[in-house]
Each structure stands twice: as structure tokens, then as C-alpha cells.
C-alpha atoms as a PDB file:
ATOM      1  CA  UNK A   1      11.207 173.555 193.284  1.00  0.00           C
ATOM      2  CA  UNK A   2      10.438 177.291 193.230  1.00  0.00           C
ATOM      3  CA  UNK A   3      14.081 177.508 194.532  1.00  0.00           C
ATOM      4  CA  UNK A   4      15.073 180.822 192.923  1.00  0.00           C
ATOM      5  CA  UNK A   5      18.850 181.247 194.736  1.00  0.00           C
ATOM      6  CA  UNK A   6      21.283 182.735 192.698  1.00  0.00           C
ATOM      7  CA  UNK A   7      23.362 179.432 192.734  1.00  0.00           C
ATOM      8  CA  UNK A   8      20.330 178.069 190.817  1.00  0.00           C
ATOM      9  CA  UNK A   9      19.397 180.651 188.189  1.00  0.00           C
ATOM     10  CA  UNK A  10      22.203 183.130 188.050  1.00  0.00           C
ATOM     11  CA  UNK A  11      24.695 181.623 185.510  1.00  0.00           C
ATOM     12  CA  UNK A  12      27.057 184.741 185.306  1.00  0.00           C
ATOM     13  CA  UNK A  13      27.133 184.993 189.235  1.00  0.00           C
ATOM     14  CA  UNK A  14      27.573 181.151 189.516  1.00  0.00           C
ATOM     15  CA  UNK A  15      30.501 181.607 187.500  1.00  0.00           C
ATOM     16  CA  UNK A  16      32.384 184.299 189.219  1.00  0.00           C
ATOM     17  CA  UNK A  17      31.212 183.691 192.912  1.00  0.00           C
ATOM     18  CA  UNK A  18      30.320 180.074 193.256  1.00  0.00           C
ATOM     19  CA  UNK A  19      32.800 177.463 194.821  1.00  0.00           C
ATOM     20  CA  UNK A  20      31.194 175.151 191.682  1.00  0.00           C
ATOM     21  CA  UNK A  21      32.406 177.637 188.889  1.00  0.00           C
ATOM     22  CA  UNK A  22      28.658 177.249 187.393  1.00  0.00           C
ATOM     23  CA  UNK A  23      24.999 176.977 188.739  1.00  0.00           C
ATOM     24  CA  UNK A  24      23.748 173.726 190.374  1.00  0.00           C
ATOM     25  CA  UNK A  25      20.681 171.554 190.495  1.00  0.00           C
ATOM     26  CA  UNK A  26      18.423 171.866 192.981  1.00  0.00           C
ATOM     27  CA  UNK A  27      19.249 169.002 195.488  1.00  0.00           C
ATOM     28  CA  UNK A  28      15.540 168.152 195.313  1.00  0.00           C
ATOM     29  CA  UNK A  29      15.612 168.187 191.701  1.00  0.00           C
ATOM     30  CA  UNK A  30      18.540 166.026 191.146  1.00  0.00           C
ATOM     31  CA  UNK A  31      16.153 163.672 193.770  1.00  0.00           C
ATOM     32  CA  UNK A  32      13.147 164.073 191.766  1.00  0.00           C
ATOM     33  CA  UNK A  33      14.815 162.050 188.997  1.00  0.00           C
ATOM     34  CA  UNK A  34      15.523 158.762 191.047  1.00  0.00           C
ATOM     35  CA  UNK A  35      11.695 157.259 189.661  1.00  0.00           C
ATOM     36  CA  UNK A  36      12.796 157.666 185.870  1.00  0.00           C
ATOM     37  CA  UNK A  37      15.864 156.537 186.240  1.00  0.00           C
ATOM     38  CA  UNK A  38      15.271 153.342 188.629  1.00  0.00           C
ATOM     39  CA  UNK A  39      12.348 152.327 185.875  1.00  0.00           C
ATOM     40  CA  UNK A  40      15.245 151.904 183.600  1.00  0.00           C
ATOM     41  CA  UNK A  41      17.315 150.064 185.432  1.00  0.00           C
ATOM     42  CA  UNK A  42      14.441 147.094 186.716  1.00  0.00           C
ATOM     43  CA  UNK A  43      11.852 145.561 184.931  1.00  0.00           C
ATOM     44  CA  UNK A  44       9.661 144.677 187.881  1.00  0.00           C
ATOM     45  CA  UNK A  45       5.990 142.848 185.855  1.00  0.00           C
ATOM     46  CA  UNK A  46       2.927 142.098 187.344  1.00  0.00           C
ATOM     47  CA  UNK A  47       2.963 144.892 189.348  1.00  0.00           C
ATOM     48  CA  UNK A  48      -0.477 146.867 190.295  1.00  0.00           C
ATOM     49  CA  UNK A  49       0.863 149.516 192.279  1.00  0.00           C
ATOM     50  CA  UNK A  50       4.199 150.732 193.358  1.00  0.00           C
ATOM     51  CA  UNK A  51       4.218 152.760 196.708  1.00  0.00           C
ATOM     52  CA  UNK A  52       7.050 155.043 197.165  1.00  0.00           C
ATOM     53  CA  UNK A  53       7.764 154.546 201.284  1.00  0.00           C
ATOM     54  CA  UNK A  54      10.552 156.606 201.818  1.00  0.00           C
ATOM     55  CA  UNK A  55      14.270 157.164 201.894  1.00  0.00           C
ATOM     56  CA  UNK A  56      16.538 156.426 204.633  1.00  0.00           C
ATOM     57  CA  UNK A  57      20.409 158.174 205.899  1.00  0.00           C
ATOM     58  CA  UNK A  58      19.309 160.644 202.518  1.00  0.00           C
ATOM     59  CA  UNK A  59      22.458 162.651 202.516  1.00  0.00           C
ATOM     60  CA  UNK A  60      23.911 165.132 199.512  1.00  0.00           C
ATOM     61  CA  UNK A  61      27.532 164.836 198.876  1.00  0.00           C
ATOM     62  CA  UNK A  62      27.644 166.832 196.198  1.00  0.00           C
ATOM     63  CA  UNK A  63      26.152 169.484 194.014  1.00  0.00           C
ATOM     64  CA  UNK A  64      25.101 168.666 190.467  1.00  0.00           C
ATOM     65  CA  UNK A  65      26.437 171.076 188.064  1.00  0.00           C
ATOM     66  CA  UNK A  66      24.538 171.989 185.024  1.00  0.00           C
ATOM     67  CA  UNK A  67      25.288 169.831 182.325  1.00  0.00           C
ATOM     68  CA  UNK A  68      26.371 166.969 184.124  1.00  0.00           C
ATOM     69  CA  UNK A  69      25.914 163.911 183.372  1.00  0.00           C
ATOM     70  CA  UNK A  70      24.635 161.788 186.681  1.00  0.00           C
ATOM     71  CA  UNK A  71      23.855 157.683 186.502  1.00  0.00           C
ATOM     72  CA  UNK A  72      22.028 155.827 189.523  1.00  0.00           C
ATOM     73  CA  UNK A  73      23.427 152.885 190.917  1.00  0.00           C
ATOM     74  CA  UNK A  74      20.918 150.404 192.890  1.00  0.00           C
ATOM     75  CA  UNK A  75      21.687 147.337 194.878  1.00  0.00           C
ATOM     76  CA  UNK A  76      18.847 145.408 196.917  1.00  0.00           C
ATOM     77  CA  UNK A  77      19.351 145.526 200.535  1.00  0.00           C
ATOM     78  CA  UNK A  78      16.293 143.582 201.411  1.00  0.00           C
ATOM     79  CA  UNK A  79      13.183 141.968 200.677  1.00  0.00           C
ATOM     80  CA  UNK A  80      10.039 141.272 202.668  1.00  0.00           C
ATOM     81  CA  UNK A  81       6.718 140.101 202.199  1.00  0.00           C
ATOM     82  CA  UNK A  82       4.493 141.897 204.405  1.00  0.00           C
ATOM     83  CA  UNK A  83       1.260 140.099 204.218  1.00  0.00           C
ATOM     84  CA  UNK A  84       0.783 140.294 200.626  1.00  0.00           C
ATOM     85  CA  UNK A  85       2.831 143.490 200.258  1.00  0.00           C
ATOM     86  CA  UNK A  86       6.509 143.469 199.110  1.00  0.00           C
ATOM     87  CA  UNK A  87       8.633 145.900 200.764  1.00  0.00           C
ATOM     88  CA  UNK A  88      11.486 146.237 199.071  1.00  0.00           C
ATOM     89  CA  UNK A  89      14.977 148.680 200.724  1.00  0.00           C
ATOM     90  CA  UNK A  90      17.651 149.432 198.163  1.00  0.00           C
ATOM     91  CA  UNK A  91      20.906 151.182 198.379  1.00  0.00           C
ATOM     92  CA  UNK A  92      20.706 153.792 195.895  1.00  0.00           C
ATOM     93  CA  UNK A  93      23.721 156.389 194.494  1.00  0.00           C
ATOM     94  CA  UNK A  94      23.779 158.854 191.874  1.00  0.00           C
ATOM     95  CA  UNK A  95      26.912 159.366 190.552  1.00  0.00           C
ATOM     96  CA  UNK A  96      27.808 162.277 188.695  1.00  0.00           C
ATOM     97  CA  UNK A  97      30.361 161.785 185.746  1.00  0.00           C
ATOM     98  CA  UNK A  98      34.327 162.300 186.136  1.00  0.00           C
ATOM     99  CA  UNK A  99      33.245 163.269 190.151  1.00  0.00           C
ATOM    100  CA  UNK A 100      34.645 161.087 192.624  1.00  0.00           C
ATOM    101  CA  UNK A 101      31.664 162.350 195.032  1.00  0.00           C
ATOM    102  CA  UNK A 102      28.283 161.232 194.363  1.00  0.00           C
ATOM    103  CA  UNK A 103      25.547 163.724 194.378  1.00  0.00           C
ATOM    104  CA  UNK A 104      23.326 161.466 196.903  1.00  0.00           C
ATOM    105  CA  UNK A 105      23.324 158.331 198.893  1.00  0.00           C
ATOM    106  CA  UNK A 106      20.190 156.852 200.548  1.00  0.00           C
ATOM    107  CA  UNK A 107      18.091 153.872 201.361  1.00  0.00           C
ATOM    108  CA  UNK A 108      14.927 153.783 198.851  1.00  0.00           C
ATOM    109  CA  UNK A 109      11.907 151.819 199.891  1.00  0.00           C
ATOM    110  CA  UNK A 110       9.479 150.951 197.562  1.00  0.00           C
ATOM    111  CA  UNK A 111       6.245 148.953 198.731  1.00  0.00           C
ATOM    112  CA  UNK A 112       4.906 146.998 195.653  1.00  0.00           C
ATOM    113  CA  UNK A 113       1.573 145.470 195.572  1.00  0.00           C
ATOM    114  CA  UNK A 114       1.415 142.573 192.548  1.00  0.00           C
ATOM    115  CA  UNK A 115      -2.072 141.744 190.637  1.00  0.00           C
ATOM    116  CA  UNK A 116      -2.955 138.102 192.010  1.00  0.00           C
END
């Protein structure tokens, strides 16, 4: 992200001057992990191209410390064929390990185009 804060890079300051006690993930970056982690959790076939749309209500709830472990949960809010184009809006959470705060919420929309 080019984000070079001290809360980012600066383990030894993190330590002694951050409310987290360590350094954090970028919020951005902690984002930038939702495709990998959503292509494990749905096998979606016959697909020719996936279009990410957008995210709605994205808020951060918490930081990601280093060396946490994070999971995302997804559950489908809706489905609609637009002409030939499946638009698809999904509730989607990361949680981060023994944190009873998840690092994001947000409504993911994915466009997917299928092979005929």
C-alpha cells in the first residue's frame, strides 16, 4: 500500500506506543485478501469472468495485528440475473482469531458472467 506509518513498519515503536501492543495491517491490505480467501470458500464452475462491483457499508472494526490469524465468513444476500449477468451481494466478515471484533464488515458484489 506504500503506507509507511510507524504503526505499520515500526515494530519496537508499535510495541511501546501503540494502543495494539504491536504493528498492524494495513486496513487495505487485510482487504486485499478477501479474493483468495472467498475462492476457497465457493466453488462457483462455468464461470468466464468474474467482475468485482464493489463493496457496500465497508467499515473497519478492528486492526489486524501481525501474526493474526483472520478467517472470512460469507453469506449470500442476494441473487439476480441481470440480462445474462449474475449479480451476486454477499455479507462478508473477517474475523480475526480469539477477537470478539472483526477486522471488517461489508456487502461484496461480484458480477459473474457464465460461458453459454
Amino acid at each position: 500500500t506504500l503506507d509507511h506509518q510507524w504503526i505499520h513498519v515500526d515494530e519496537e515503536k508499535a510495541k511501546k506506543e501503540s494502543p495494539f501492543g504491536s504493528t498492524i495491517a494495513h486496513g487495505y491490505l487485510t482487504l486485499s485478501v478477501l479474493p483468495h480467501l472467498w475462492a476457497q470458500i465457493a466453488d462457483v464452475r462455468n464461470v468466464k469472468s468474474l467482475i468485482n462491483y464493489g463493496i457496500d457499508k465497508l467499515k473497519f472494526n478492528q486492526p489486524v495485528t501481525v501474526g493474526s490469524e483472520i478467517r472470512l465468513k460469507v453469506k449470500l444476500q442476494s441473487i439476480v440475473n441481470l440480462r445474462g449477468i449474475t449479480k451476486a451481494e454477499m455479507k462478508a466478515t473477517m474475523e480475526i482469531k480469539d477477537c470478539p471484533k472483526s477486522a471488517f464488515d461489508g456487502v461484496i458484489v461480484f458480477l459473474y458472467h457464465f460461458n453459454d
